[in-house]
C-alpha atoms as a PDB file:
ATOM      1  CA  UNK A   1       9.405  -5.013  41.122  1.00  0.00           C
ATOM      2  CA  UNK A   2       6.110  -5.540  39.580  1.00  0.00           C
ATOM      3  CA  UNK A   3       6.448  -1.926  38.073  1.00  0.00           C
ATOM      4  CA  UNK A   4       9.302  -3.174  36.690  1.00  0.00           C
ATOM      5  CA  UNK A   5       8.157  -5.988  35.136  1.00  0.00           C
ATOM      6  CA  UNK A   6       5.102  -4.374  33.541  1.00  0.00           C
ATOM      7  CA  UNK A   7       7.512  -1.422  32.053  1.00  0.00           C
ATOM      8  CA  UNK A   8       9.047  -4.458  30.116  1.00  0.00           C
ATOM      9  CA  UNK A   9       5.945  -5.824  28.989  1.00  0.00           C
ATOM     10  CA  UNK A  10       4.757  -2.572  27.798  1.00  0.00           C
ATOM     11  CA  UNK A  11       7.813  -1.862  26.163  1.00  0.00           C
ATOM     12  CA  UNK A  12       8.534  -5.208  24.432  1.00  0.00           C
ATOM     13  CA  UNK A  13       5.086  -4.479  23.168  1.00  0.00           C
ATOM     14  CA  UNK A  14       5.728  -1.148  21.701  1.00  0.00           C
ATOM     15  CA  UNK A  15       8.539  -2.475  20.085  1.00  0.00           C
ATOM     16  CA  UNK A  16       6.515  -4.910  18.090  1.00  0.00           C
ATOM     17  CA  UNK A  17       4.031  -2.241  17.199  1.00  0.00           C
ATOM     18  CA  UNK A  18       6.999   0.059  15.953  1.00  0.00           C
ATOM     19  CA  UNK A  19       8.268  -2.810  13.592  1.00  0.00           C
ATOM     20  CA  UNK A  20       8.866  -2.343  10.119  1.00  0.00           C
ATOM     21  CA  UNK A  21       5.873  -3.405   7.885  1.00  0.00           C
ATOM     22  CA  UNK A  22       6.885  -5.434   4.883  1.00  0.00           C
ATOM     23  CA  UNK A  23       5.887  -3.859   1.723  1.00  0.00           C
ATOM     24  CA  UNK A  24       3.428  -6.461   0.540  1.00  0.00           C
ATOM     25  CA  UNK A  25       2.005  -6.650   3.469  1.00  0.00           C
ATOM     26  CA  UNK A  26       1.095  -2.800   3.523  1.00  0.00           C
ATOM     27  CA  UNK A  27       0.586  -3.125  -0.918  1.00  0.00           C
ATOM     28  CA  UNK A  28      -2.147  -5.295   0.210  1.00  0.00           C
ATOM     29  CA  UNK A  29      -3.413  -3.255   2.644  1.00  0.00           C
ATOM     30  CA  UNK A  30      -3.570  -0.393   0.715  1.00  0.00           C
ATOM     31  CA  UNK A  31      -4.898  -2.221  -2.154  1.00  0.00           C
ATOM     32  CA  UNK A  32      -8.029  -3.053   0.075  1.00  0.00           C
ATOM     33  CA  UNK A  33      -8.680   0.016   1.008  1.00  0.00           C
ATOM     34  CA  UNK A  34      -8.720   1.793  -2.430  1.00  0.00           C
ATOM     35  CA  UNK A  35     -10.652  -0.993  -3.944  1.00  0.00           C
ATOM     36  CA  UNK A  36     -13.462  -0.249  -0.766  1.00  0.00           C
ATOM     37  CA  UNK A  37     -13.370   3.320  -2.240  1.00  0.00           C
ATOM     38  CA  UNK A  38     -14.808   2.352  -5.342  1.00  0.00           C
ATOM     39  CA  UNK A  39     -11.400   2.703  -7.155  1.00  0.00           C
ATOM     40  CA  UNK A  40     -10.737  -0.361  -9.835  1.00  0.00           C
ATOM     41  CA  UNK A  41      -8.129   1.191 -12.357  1.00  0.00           C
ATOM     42  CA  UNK A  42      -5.388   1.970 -10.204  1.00  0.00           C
ATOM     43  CA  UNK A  43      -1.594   0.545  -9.853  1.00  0.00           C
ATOM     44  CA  UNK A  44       0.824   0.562  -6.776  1.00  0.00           C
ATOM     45  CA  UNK A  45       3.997   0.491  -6.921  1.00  0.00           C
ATOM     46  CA  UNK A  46       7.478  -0.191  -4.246  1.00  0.00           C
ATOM     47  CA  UNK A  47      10.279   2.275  -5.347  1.00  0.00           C
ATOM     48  CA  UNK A  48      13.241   2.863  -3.181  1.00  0.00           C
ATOM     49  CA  UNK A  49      12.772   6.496  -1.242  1.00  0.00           C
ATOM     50  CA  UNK A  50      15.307   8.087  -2.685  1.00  0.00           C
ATOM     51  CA  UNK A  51      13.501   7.669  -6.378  1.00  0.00           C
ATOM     52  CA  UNK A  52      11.281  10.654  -7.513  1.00  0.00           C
ATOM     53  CA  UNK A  53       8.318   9.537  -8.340  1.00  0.00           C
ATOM     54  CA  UNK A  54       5.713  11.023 -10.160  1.00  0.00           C
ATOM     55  CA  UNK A  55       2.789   9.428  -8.629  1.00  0.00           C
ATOM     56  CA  UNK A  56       1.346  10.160  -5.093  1.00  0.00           C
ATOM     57  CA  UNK A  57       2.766   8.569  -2.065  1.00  0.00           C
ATOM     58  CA  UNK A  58       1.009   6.447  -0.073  1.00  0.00           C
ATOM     59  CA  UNK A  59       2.695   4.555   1.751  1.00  0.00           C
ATOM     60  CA  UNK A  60       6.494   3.723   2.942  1.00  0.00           C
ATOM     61  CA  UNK A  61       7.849   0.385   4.299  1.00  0.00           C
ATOM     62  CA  UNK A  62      10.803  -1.379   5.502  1.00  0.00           C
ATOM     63  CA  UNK A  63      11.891   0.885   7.787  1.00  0.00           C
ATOM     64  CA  UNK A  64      11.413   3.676   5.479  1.00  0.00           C
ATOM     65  CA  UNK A  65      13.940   2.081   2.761  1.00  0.00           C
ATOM     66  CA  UNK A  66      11.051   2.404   0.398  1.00  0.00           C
ATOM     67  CA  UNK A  67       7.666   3.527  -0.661  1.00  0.00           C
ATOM     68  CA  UNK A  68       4.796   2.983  -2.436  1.00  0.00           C
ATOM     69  CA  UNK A  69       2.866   4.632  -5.175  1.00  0.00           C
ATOM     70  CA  UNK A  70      -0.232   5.003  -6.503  1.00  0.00           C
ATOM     71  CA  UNK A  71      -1.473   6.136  -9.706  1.00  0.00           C
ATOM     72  CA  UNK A  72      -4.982   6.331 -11.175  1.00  0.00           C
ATOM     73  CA  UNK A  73      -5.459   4.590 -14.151  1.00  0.00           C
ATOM     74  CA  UNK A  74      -7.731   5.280 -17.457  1.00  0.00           C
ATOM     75  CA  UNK A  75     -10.372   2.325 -17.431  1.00  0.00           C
ATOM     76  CA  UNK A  76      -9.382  -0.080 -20.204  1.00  0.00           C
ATOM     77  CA  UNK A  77     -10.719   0.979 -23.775  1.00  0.00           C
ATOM     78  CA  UNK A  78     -13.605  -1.439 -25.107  1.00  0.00           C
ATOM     79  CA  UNK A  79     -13.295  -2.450 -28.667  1.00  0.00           C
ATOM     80  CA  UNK A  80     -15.947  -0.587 -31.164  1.00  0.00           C
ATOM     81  CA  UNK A  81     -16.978  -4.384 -32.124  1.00  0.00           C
ATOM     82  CA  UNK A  82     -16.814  -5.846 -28.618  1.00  0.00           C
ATOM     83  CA  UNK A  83     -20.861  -6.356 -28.189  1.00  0.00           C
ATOM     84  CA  UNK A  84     -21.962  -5.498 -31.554  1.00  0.00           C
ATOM     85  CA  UNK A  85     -23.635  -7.459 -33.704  1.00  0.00           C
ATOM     86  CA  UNK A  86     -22.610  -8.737 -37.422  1.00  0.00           C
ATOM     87  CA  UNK A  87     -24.954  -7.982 -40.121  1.00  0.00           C
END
């Protein structure tokens, strides 16, 4: 009986673990884990899974309804006057 009762546990458990993640939840985590890496122009992005996407997967979600994306992004331009001084 006890066998029994701990096969339960163990498998209510495992079915908790198993559960699908929510995709902001996981955006977020991914998020965290690229910015660690040093990474600051980058986007993520949930598409459905059947969508081609052009961008490396990285992620899917929801039961594997959908996915997420990253791309690497160019670092945002400064302007030639940004910091300059007028004469």
């Amino acid at each position: 009986m006890k066998k029994l009762a701990v096969f339960a546990v163990l498998l209510g458990a495992s079915a908790l673990a198993a559960a699908p993640k929510a995709c902001e939840e996981l955006k977020g985590e991914i998020a965290k884990k690229v910015e660690a890496n040093g990474v600051k122009s980058y986007s993520l992005e949930i598409v459905d899974s059947g969508k081609e996407a052009d961008a490396k997967v990285v992620g899917s979600c929801e039961g594997g309804t959908k996915k997420i994306v990253y791309r690497r992004t160019s670092a945002p331009a400064k302007s030639e006057t940004a910091g300059s001084s007028k004469q």
